[in-house]
C-alpha atoms as a PDB file:
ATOM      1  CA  UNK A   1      -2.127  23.347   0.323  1.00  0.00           C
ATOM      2  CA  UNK A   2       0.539  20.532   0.832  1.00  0.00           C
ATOM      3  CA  UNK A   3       4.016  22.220   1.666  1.00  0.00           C
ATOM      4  CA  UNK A   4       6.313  21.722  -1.559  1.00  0.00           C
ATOM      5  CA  UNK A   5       8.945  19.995   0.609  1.00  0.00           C
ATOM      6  CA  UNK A   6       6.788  17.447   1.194  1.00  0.00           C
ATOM      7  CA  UNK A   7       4.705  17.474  -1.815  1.00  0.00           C
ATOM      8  CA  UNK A   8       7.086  14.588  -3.605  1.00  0.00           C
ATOM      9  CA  UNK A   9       5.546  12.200  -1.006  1.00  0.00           C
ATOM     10  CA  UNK A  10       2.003  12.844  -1.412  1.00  0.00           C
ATOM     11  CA  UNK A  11      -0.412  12.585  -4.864  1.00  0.00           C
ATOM     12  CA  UNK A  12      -2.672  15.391  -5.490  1.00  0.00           C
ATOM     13  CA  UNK A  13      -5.447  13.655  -7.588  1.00  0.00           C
ATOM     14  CA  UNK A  14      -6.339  16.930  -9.526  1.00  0.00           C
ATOM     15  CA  UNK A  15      -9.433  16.925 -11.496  1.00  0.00           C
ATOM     16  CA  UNK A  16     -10.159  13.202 -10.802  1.00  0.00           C
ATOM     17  CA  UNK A  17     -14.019  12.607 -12.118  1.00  0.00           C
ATOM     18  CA  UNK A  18     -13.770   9.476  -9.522  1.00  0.00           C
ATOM     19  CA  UNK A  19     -11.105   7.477  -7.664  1.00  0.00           C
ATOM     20  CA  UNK A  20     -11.152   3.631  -6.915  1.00  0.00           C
ATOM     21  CA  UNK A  21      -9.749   2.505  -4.066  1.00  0.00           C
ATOM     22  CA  UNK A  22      -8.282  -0.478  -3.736  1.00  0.00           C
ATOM     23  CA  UNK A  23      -7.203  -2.089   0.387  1.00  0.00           C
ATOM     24  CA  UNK A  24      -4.494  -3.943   1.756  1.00  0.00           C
ATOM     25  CA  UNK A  25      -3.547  -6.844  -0.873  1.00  0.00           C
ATOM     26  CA  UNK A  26      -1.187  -8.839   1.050  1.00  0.00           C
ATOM     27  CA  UNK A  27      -0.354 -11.300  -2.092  1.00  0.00           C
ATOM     28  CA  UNK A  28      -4.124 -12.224  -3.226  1.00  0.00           C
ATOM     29  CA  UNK A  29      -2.900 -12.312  -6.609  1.00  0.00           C
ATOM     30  CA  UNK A  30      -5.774 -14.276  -7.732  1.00  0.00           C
ATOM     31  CA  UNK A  31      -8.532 -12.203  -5.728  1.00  0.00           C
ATOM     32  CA  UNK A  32      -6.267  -8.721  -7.779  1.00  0.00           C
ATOM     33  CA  UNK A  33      -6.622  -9.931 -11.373  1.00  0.00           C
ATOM     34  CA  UNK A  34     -10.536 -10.688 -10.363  1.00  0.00           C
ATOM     35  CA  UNK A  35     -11.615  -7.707  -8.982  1.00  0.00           C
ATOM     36  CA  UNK A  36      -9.251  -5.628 -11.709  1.00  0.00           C
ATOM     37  CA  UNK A  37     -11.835  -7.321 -14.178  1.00  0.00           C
ATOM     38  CA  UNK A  38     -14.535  -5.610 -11.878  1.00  0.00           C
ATOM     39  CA  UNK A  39     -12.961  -2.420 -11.747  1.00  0.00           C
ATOM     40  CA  UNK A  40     -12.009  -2.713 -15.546  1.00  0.00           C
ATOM     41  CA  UNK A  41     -15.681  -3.018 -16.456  1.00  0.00           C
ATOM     42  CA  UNK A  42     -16.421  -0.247 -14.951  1.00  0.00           C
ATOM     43  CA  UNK A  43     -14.103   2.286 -15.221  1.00  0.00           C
ATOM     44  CA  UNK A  44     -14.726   5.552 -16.837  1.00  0.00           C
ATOM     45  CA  UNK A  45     -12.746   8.192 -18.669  1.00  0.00           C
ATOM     46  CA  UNK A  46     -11.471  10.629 -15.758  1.00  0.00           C
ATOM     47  CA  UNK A  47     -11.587   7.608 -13.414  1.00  0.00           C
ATOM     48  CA  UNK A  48      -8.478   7.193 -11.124  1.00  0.00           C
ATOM     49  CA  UNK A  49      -6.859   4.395  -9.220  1.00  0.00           C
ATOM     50  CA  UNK A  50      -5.093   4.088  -6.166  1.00  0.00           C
ATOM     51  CA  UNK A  51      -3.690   0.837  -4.136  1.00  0.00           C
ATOM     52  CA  UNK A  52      -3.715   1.286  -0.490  1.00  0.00           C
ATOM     53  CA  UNK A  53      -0.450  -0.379  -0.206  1.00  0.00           C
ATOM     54  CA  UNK A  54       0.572  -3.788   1.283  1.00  0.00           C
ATOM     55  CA  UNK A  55       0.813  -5.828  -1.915  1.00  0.00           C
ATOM     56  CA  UNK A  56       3.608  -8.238  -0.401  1.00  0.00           C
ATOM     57  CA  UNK A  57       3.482 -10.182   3.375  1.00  0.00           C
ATOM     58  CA  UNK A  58       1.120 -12.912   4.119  1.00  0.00           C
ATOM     59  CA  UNK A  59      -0.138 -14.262   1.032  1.00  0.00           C
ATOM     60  CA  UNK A  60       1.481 -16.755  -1.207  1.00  0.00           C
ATOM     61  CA  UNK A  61       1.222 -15.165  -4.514  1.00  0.00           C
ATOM     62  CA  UNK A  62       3.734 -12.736  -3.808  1.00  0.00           C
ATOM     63  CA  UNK A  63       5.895 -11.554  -7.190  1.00  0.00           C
ATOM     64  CA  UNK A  64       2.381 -12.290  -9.358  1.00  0.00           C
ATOM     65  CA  UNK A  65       0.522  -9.904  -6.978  1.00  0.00           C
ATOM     66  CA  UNK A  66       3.026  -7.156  -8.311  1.00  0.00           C
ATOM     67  CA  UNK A  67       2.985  -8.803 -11.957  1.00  0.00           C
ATOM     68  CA  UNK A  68      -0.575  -8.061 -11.772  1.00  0.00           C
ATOM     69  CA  UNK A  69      -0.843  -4.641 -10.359  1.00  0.00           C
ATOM     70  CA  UNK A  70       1.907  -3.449 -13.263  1.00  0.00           C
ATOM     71  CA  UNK A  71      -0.587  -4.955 -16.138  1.00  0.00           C
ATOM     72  CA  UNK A  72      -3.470  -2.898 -14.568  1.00  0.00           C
ATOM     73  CA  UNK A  73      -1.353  -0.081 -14.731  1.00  0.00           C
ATOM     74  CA  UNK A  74      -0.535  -0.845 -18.222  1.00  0.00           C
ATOM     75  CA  UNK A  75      -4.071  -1.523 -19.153  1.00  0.00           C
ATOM     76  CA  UNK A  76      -5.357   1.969 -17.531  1.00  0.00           C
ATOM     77  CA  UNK A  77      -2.431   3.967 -19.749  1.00  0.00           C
ATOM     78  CA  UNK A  78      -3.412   2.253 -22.673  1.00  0.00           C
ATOM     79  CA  UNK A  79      -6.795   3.805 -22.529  1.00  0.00           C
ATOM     80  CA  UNK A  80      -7.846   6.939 -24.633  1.00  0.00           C
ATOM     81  CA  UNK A  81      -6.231  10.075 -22.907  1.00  0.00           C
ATOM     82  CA  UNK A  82      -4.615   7.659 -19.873  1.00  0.00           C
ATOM     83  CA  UNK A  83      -1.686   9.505 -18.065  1.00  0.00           C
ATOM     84  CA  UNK A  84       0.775   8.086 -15.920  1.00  0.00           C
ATOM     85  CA  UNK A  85      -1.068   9.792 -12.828  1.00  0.00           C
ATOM     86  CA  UNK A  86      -4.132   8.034 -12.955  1.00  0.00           C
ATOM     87  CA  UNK A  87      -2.371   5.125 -11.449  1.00  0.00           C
ATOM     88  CA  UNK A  88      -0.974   5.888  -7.941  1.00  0.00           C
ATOM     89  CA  UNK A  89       0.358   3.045  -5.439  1.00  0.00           C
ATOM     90  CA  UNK A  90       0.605   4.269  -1.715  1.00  0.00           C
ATOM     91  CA  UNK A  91       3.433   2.302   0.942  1.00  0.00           C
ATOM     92  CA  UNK A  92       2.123   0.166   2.936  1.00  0.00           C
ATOM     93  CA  UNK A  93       3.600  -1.490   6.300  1.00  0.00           C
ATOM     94  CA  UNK A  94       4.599  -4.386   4.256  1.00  0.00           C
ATOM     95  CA  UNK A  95       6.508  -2.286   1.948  1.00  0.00           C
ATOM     96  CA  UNK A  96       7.683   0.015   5.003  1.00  0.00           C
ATOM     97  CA  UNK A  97       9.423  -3.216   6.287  1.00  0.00           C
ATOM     98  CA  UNK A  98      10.924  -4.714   3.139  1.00  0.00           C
ATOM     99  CA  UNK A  99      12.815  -1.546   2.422  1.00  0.00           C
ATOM    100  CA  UNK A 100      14.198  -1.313   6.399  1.00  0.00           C
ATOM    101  CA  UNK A 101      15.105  -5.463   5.269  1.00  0.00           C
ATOM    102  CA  UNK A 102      16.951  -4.441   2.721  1.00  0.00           C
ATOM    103  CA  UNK A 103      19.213  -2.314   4.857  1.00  0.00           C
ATOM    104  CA  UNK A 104      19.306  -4.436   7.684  1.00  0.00           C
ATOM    105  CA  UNK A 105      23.122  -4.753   7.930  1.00  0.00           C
ATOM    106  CA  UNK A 106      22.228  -1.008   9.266  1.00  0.00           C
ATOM    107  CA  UNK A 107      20.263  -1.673  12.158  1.00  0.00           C
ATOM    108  CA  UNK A 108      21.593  -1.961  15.784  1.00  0.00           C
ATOM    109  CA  UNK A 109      20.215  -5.141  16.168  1.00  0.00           C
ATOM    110  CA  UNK A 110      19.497  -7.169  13.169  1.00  0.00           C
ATOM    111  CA  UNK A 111      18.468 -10.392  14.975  1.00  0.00           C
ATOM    112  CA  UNK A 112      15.516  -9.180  16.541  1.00  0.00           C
ATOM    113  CA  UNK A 113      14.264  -6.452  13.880  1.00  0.00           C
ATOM    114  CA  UNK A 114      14.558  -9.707  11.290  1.00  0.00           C
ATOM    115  CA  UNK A 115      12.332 -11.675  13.648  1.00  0.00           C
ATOM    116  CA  UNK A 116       9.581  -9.016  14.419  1.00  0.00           C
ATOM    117  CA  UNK A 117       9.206  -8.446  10.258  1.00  0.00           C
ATOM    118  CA  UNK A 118       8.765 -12.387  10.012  1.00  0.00           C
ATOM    119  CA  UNK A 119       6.134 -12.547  12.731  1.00  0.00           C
ATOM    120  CA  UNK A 120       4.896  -9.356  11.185  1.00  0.00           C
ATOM    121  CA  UNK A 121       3.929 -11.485   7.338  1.00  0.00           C
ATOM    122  CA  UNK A 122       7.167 -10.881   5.857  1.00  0.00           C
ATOM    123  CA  UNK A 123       8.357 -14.301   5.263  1.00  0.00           C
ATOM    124  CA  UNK A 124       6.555 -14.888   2.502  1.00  0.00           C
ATOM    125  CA  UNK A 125       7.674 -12.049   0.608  1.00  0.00           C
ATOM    126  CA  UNK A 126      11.353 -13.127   1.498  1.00  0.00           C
ATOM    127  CA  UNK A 127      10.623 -16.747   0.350  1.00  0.00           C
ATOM    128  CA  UNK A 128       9.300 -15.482  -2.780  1.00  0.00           C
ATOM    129  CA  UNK A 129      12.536 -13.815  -4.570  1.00  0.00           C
ATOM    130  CA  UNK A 130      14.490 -16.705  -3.477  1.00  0.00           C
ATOM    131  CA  UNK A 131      15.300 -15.929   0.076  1.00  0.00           C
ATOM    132  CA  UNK A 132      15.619 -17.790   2.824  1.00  0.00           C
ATOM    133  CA  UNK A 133      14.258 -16.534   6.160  1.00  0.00           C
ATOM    134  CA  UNK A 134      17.037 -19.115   8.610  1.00  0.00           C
ATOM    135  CA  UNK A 135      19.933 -18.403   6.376  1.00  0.00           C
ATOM    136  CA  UNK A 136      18.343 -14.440   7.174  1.00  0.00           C
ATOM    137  CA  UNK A 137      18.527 -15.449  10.704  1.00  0.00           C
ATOM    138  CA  UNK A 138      22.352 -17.070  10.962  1.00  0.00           C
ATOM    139  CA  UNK A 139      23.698 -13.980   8.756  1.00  0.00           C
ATOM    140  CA  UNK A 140      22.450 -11.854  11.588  1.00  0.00           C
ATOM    141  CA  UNK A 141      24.267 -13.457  13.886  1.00  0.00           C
ATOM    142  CA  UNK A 142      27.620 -13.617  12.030  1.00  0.00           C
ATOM    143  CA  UNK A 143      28.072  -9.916  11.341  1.00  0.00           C
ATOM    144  CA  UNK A 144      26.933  -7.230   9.108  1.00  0.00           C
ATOM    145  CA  UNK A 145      29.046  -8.637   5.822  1.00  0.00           C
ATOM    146  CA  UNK A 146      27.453 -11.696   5.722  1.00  0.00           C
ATOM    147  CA  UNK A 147      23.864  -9.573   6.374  1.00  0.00           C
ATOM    148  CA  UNK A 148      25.091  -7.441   3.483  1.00  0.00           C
ATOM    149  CA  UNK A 149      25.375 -10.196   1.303  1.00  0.00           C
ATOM    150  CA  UNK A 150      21.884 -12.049   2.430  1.00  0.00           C
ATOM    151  CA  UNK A 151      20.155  -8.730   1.590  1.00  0.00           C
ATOM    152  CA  UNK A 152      22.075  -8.209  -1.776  1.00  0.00           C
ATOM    153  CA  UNK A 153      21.237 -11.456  -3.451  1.00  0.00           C
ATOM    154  CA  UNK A 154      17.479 -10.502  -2.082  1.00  0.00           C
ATOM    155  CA  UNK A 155      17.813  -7.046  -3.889  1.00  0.00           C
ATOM    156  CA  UNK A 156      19.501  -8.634  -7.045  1.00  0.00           C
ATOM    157  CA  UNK A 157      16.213 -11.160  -7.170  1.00  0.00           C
ATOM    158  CA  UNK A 158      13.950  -8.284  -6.805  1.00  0.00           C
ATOM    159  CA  UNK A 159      15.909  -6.172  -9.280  1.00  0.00           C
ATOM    160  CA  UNK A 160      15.650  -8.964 -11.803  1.00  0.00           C
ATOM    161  CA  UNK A 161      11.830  -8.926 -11.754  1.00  0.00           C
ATOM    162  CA  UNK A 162      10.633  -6.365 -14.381  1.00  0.00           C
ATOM    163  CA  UNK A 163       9.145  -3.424 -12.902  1.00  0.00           C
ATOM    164  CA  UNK A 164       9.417  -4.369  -9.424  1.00  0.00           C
ATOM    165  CA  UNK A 165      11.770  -2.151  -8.184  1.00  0.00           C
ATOM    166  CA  UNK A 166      10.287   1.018 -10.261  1.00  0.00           C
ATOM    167  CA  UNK A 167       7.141   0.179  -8.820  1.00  0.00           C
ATOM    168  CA  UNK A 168       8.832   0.225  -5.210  1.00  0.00           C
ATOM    169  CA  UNK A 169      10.238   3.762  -5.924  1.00  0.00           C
ATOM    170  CA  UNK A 170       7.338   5.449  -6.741  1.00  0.00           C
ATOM    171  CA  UNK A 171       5.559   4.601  -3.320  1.00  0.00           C
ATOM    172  CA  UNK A 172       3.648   7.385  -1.966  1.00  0.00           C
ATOM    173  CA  UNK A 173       2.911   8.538   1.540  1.00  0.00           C
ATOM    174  CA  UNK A 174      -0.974   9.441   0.749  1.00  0.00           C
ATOM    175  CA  UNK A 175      -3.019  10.339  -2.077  1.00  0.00           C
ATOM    176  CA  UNK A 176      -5.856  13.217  -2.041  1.00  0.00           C
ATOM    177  CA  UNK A 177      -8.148  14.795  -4.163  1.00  0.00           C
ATOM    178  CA  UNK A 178      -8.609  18.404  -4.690  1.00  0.00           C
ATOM    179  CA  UNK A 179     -10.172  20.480  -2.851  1.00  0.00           C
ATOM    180  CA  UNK A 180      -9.469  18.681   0.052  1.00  0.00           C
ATOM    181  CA  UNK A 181     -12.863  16.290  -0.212  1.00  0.00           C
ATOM    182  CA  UNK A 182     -10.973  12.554   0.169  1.00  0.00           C
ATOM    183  CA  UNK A 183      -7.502  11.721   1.764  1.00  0.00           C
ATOM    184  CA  UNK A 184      -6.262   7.965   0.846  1.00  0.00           C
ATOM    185  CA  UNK A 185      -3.942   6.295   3.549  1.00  0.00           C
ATOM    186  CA  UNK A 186      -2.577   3.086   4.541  1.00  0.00           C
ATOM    187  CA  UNK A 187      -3.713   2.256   7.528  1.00  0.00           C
ATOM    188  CA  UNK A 188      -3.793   5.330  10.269  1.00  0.00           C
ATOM    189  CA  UNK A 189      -3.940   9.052  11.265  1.00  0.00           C
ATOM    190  CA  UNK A 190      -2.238  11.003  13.735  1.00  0.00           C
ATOM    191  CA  UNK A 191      -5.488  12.955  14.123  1.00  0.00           C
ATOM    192  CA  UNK A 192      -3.638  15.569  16.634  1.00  0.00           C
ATOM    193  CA  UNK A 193      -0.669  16.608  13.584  1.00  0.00           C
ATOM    194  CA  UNK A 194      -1.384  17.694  10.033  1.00  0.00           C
ATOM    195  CA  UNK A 195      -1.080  15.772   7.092  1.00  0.00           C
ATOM    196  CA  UNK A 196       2.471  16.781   6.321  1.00  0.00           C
ATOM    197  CA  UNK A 197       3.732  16.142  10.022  1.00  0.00           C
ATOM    198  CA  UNK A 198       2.663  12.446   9.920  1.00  0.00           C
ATOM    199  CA  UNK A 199       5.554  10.345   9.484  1.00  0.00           C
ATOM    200  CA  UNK A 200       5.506   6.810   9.741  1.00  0.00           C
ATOM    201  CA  UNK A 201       1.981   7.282  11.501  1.00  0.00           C
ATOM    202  CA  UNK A 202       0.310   5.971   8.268  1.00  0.00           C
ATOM    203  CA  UNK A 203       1.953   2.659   8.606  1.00  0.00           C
ATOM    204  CA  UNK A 204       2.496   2.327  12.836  1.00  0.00           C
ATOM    205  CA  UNK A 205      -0.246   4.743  14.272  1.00  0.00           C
ATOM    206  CA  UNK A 206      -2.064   3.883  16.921  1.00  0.00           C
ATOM    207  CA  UNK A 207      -5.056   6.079  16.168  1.00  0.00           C
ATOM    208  CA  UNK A 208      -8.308   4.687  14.535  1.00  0.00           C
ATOM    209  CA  UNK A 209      -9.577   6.996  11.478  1.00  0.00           C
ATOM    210  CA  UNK A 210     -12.775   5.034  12.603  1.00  0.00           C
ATOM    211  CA  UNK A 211     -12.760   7.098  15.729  1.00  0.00           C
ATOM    212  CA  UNK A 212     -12.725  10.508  14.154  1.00  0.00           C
ATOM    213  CA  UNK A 213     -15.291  12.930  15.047  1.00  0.00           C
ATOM    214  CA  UNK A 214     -14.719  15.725  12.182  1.00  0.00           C
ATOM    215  CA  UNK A 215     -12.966  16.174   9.394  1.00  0.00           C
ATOM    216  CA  UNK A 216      -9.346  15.381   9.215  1.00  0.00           C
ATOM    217  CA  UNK A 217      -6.758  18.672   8.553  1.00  0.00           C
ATOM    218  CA  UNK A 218      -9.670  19.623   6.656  1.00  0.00           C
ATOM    219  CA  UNK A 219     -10.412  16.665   4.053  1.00  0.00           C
ATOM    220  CA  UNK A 220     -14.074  15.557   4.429  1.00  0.00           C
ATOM    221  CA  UNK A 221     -13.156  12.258   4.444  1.00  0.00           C
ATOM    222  CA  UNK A 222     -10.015   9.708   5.093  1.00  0.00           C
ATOM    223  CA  UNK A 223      -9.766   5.862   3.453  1.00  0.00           C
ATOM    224  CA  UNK A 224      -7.592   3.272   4.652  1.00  0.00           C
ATOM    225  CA  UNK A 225      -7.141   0.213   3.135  1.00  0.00           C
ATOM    226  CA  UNK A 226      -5.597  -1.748   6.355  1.00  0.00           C
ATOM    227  CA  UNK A 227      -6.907  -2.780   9.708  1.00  0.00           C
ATOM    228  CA  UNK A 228      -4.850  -4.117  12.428  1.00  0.00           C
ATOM    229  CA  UNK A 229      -7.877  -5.556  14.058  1.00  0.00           C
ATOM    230  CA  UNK A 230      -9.257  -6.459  10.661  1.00  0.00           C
ATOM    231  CA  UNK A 231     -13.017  -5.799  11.028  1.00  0.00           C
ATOM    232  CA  UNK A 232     -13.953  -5.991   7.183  1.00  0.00           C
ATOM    233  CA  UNK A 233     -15.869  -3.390   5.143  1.00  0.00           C
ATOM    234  CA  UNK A 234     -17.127  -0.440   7.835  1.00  0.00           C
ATOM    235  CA  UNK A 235     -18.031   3.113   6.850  1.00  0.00           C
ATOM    236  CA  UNK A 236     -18.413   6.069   9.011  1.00  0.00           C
ATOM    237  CA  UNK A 237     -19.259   9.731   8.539  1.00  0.00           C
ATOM    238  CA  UNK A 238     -15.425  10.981   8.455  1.00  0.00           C
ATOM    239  CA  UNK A 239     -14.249   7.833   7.965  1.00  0.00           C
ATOM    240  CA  UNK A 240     -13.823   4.252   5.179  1.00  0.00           C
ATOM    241  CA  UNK A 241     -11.434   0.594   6.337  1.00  0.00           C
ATOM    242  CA  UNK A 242     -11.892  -1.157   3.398  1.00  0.00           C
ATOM    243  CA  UNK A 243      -9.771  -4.298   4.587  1.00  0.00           C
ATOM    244  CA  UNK A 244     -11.384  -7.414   3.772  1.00  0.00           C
ATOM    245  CA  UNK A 245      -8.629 -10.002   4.869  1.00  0.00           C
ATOM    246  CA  UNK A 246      -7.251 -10.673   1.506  1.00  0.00           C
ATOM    247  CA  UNK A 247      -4.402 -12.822   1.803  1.00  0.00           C
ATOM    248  CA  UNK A 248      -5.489 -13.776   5.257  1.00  0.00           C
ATOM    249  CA  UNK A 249      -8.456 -15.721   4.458  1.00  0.00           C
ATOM    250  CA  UNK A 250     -10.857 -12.895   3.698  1.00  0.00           C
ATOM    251  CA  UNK A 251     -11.710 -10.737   1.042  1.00  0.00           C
ATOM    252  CA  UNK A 252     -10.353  -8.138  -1.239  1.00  0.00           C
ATOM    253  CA  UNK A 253     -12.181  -4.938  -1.634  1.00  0.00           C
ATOM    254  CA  UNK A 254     -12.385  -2.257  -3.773  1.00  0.00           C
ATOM    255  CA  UNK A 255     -14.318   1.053  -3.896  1.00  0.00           C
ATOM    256  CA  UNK A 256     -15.255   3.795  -5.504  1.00  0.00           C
ATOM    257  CA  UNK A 257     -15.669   7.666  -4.527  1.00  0.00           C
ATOM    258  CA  UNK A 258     -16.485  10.984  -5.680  1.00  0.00           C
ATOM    259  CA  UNK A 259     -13.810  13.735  -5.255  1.00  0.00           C
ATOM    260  CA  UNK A 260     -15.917  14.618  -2.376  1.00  0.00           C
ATOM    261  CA  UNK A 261     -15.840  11.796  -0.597  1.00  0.00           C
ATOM    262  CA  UNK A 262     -19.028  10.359  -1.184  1.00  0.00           C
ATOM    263  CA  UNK A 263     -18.957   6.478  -2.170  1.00  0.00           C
ATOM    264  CA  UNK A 264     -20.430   5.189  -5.390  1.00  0.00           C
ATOM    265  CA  UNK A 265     -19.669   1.788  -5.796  1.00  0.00           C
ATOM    266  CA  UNK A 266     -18.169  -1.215  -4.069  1.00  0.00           C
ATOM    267  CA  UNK A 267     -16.944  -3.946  -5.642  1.00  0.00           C
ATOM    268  CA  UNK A 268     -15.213  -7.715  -4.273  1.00  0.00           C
ATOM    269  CA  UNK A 269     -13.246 -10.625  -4.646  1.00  0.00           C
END
């Protein structure tokens, strides 16, 4: 059982029938609204969802990415007995970053964190409530008030966007279905520490979940939706990477399991 302290950063998927998972998005909003049709055909009463985070970096559909993942959400709700817990969104690196960018005036040295999220995809995302990445650069370099005002303006734009900002509070850590059959993560595993010692090993951990040999802290199965070496579609015994590429020339993949951890369905765009 997940320690209560730590409980407000994980979603316990209780009584889920089946949960779609959904990888790394990276602003495919085009590739999102097509396989949401997919998903929408198909899902069932006692169904849940739950994005593997990354929605912003890379791509070029940015702010419609998000536009589209809050219909979904709205369109889920909407159906007979929908709850606000059927739809869960997890933190991704991307996210990870833009909330440390948002702070930046914080950080010991803003030049170079500023540079290694731009190389890292975040430009786009910057670009894409109005922000400019060189201005980004020079208010690093002039002091943290001018920083502070550079990342205000880029919080105002955000902040102006409906739902945006509520969606970015109510990022999770992980998501996991009773029992402890499936555990949904970003992108990694610190297979030697439980669950609720992780940390920012979902988003910067430098073990594979592709590499496990057993069951993780006792779920049958982990899912990540973002690979750093970005092999596609590959399932293992312990173990699901559903990155496609999506907003890096590839796909966008989506998938289905039972509370087990046994997949049903696979759907793409």
């Amino acid at each position: 059982m997940i320690a209560w302290r730590a409980a407000r950063n994980f979603a316990e998927l209780r009584g889920a029938r089946r949960v779609w998972a959904v990888a790394a998005i990276h602003g495919a909003a085009l590739e999102l609204a097509r396989l949401h049709d997919k998903i929408g055909e198909r899902f069932r009463e006692g169904d849940r969802i739950v994005y593997l985070g990354d929605y912003f970096g890379h791509g070029v559909s940015i702010r419609a990415t998000i536009d589209e993942l809050l219909d979904f959400r709205r369109r889920v709700l909407a159906r007979r007995g929908g709850f606000a817990c059927d739809v869960i969104f997890l933190r991704g690196a991307q996210e990870e970053m833009l909330q440390k960018l948002l702070e930046l005036q914080f950080a010991p040295n803003p030049g170079e964190v500023l540079t290694w999220m731009i190389k890292a995809g975040l430009g786009p995302t910057v670009r894409a409530y109005g922000g400019d990445v060189q201005r980004g650069l020079a208010a690093t370099r002039d002091g943290s008030r001018t920083i502070t005002r550079w990342t205000s303006a880029l919080r105002s734009a955000i902040n102006d966007c409906p739902g945006h900002t509520r969606l970015l509070s109510s990022l999770r850590h992980a998501a996991f279905t009773d029992h402890s059959g499936v555990l949904f993560v970003h992108a990694a595993v610190a297979a030697s520490r439980p669950l609720t010692a992780q940390g920012d090993a979902f988003w910067w951990g430098s073990g594979d979940i592709l590499d496990l040999a057993g069951p993780f802290d006792g779920f049958r199965r982990v899912v990540r939706g973002f690979d750093r070496r970005q092999r596609g579609f590959v399932e293992r015994e312990f173990a699901v990477s559903l990155d496609g590429g999506a907003g890096r020339g590839g796909r966008l993949v989506g998938a289905c399991f039972a509370p087990n951890g046994n997949m049903l369905d696979r759907v793409e765009a």
